[in-house]
PDB file of N, CA and C in Angstrom:
ATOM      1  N   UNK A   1     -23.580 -10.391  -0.430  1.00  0.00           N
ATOM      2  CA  UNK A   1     -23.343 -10.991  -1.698  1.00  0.00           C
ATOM      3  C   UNK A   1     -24.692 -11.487  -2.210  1.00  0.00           C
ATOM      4  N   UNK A   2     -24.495 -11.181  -3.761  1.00  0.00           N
ATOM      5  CA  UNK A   2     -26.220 -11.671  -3.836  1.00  0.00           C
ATOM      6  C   UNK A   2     -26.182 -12.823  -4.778  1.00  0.00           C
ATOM      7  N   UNK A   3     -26.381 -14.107  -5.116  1.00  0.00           N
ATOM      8  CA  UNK A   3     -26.168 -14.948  -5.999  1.00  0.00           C
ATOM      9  C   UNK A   3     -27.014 -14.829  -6.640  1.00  0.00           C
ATOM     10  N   UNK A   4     -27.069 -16.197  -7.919  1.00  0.00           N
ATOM     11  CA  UNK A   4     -27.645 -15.789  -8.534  1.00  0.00           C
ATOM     12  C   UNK A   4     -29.437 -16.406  -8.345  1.00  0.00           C
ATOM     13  N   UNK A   5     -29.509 -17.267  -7.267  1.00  0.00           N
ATOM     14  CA  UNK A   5     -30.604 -17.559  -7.677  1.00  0.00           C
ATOM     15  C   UNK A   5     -31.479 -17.049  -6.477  1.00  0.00           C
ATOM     16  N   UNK A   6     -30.641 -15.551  -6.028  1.00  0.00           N
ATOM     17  CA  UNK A   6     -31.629 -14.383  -5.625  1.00  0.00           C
ATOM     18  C   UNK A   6     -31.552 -14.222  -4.030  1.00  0.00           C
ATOM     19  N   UNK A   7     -30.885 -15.401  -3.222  1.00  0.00           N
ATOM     20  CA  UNK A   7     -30.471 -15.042  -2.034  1.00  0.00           C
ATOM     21  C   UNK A   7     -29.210 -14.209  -2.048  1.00  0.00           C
ATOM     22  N   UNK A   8     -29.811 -13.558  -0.478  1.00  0.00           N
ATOM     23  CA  UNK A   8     -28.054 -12.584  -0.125  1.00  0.00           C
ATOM     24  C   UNK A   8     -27.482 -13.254   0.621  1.00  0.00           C
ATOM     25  N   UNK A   9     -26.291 -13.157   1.149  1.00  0.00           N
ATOM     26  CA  UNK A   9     -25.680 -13.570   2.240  1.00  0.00           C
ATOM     27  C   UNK A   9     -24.158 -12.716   2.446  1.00  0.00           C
ATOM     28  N   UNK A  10     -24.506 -12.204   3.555  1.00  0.00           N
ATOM     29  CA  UNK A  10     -23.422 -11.216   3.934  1.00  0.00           C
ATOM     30  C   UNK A  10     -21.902 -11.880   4.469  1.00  0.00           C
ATOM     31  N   UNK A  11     -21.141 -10.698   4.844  1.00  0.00           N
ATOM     32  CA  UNK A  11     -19.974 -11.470   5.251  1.00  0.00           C
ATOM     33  C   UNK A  11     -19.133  -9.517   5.486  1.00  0.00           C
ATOM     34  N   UNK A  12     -18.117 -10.293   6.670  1.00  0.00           N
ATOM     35  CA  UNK A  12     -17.614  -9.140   7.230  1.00  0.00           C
ATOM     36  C   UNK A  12     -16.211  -8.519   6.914  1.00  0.00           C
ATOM     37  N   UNK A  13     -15.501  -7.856   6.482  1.00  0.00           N
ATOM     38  CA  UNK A  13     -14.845  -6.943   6.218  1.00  0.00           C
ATOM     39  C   UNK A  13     -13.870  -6.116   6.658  1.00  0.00           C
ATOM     40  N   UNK A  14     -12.761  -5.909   6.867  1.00  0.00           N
ATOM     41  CA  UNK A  14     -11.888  -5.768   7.840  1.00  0.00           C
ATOM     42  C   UNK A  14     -11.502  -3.823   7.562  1.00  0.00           C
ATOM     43  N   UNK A  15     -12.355  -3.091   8.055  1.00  0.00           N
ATOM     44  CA  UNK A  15     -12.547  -1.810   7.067  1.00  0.00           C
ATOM     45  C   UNK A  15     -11.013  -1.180   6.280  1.00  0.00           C
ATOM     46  N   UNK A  16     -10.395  -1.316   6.883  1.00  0.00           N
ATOM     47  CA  UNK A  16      -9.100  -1.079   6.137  1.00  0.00           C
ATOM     48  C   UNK A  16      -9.027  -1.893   4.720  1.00  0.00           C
ATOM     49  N   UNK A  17      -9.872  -3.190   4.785  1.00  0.00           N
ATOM     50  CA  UNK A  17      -9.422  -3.990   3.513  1.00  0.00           C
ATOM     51  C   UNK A  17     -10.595  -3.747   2.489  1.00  0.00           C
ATOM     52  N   UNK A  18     -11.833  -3.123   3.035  1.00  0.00           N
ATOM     53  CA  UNK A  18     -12.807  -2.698   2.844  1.00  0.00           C
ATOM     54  C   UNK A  18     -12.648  -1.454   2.143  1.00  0.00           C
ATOM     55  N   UNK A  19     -11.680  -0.648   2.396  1.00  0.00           N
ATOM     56  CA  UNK A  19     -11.472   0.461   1.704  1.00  0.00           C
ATOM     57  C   UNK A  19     -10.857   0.881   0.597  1.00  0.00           C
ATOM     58  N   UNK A  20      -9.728  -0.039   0.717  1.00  0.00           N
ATOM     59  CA  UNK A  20      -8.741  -0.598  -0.542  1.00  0.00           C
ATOM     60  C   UNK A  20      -9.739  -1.254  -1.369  1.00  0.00           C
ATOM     61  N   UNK A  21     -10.600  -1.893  -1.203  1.00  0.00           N
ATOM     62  CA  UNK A  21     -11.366  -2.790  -2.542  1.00  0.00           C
ATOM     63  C   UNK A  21     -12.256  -1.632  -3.712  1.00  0.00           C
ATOM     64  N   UNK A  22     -12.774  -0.820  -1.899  1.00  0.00           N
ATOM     65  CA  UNK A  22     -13.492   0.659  -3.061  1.00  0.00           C
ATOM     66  C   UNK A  22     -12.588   1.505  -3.612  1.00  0.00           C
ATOM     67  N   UNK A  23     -11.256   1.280  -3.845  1.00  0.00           N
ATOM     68  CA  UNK A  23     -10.680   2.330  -3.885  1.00  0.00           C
ATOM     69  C   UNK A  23      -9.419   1.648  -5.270  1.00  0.00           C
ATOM     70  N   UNK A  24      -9.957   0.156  -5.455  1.00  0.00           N
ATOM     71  CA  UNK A  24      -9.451  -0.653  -5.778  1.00  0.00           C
ATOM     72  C   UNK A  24      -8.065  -0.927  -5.734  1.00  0.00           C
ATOM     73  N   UNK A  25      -7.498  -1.043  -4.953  1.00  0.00           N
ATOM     74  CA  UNK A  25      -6.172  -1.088  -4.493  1.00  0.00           C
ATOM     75  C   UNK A  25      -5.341  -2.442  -3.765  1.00  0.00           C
ATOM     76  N   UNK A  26      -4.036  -2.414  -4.187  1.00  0.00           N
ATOM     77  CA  UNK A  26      -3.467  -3.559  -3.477  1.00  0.00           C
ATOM     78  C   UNK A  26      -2.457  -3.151  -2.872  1.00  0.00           C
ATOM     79  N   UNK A  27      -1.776  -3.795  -2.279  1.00  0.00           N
ATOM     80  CA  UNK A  27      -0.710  -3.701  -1.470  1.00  0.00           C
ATOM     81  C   UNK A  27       0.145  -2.796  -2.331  1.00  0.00           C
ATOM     82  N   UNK A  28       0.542  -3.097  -3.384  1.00  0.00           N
ATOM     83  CA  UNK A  28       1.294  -2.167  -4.270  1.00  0.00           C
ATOM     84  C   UNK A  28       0.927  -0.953  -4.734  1.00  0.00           C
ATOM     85  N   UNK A  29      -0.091  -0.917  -5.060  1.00  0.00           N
ATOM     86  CA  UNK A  29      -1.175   0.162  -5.144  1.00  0.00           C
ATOM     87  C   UNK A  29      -0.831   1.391  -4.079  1.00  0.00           C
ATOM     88  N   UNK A  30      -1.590   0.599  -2.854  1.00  0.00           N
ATOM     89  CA  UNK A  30      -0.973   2.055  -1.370  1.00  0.00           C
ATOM     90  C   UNK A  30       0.146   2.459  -1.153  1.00  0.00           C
ATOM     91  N   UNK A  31       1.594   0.965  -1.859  1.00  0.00           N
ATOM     92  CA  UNK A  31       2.810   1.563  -1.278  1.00  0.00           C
ATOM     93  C   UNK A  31       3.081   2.393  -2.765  1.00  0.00           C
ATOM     94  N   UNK A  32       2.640   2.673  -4.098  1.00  0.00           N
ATOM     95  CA  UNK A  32       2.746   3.612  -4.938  1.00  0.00           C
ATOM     96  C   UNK A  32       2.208   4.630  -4.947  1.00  0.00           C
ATOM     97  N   UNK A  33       1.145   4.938  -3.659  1.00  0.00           N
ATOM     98  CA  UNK A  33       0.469   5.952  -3.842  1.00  0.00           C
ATOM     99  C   UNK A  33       1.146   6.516  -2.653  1.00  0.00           C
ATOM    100  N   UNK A  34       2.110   6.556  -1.907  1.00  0.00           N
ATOM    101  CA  UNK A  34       3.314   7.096  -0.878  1.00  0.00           C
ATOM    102  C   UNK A  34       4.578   7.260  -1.417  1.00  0.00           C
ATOM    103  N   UNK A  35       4.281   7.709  -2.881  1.00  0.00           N
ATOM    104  CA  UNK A  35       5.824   7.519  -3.291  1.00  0.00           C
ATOM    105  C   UNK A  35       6.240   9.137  -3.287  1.00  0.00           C
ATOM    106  N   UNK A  36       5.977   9.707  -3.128  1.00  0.00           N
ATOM    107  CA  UNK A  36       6.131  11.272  -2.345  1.00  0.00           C
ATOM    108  C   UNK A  36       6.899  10.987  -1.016  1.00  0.00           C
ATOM    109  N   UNK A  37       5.815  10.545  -0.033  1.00  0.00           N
ATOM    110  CA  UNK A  37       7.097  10.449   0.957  1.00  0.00           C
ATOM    111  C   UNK A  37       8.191   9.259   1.297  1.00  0.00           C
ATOM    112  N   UNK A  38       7.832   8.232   0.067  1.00  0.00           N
ATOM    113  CA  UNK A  38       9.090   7.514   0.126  1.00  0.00           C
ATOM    114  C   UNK A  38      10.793   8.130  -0.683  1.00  0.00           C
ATOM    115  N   UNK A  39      10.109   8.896  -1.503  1.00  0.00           N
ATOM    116  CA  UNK A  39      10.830  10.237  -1.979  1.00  0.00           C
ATOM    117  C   UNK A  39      11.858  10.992  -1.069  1.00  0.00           C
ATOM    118  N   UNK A  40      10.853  11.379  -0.272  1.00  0.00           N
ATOM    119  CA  UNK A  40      11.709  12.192   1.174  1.00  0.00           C
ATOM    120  C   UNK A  40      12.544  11.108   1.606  1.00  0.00           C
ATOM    121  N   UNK A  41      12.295  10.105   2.266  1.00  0.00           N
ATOM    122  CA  UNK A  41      12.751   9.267   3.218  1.00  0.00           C
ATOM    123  C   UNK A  41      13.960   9.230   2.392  1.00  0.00           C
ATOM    124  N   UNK A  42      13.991   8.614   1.234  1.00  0.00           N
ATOM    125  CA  UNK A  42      15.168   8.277   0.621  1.00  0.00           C
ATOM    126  C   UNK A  42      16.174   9.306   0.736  1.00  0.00           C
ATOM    127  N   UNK A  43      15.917  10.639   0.317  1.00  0.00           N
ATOM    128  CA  UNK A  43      16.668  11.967   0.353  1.00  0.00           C
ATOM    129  C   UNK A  43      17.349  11.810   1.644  1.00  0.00           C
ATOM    130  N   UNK A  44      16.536  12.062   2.594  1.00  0.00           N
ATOM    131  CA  UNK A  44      17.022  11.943   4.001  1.00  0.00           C
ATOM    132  C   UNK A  44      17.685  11.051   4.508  1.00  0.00           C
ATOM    133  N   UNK A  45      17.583   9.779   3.951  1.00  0.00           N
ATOM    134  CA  UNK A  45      18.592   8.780   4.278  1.00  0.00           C
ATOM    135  C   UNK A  45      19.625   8.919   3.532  1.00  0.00           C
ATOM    136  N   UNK A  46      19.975   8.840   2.088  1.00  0.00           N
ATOM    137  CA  UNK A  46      21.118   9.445   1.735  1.00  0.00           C
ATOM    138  C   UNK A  46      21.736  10.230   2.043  1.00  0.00           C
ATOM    139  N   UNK A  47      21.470  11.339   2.717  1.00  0.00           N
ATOM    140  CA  UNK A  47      21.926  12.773   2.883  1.00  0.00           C
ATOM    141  C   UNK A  47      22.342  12.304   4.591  1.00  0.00           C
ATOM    142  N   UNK A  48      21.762  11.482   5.617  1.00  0.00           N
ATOM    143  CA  UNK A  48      22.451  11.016   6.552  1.00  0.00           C
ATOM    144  C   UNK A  48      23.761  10.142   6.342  1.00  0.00           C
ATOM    145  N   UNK A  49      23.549   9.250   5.805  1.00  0.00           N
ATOM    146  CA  UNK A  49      24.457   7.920   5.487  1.00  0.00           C
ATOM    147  C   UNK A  49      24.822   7.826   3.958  1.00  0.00           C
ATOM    148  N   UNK A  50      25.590   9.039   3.552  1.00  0.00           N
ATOM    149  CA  UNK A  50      26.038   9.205   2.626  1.00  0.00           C
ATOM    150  C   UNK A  50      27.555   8.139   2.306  1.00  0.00           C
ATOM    151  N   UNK A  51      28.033   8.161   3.485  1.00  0.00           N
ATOM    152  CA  UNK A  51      29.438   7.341   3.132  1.00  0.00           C
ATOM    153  C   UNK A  51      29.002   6.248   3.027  1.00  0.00           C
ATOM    154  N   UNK A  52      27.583   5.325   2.894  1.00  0.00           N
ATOM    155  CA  UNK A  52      27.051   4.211   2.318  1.00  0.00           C
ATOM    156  C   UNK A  52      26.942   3.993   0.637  1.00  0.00           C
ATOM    157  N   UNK A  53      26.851   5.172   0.556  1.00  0.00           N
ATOM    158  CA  UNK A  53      26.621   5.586  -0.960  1.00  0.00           C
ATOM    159  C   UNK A  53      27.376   4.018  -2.022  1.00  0.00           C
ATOM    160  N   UNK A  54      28.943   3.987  -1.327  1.00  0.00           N
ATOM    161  CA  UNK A  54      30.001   3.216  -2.147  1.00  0.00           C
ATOM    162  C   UNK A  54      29.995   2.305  -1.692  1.00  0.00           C
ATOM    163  N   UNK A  55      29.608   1.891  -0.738  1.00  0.00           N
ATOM    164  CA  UNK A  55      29.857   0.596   0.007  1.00  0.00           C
ATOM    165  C   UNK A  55      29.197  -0.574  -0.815  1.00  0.00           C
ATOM    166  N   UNK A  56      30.139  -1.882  -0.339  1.00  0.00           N
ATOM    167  CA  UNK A  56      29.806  -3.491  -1.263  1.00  0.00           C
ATOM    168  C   UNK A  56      29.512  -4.374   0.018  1.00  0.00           C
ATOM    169  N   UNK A  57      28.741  -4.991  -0.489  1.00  0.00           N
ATOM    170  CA  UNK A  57      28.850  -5.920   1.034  1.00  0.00           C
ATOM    171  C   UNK A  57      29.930  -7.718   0.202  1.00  0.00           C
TER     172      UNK A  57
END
């Protein structure tokens, strides 16, 4: 980090969270960018547990 009156001072980064920042992303972000295979999943779970379809709790 560089302020402004010209020192740096570093700091460490957890690369996974590091990657999302370059990539600018949030939590919502990554789980919208899996919406392809949250796509599937859903199919596949419906298509297992179809007699859920109607159910009320």
């Amino acid at each position: 980090m560089l302020l402004p009156d010209g020192s740096r001072h570093g700091f460490e980064l957890d690369p996974v969270r590091k990657d999302q920042l370059l990539r600018g992303l949030d939590d919502i972000g990554i789980t919208l960018n899996e919406g392809k295979l949250i796509e599937q999943f859903e199919a596949a779970y419906h298509d297992r547990l179809y007699w859920l379809a109607g159910a009320k709790a």
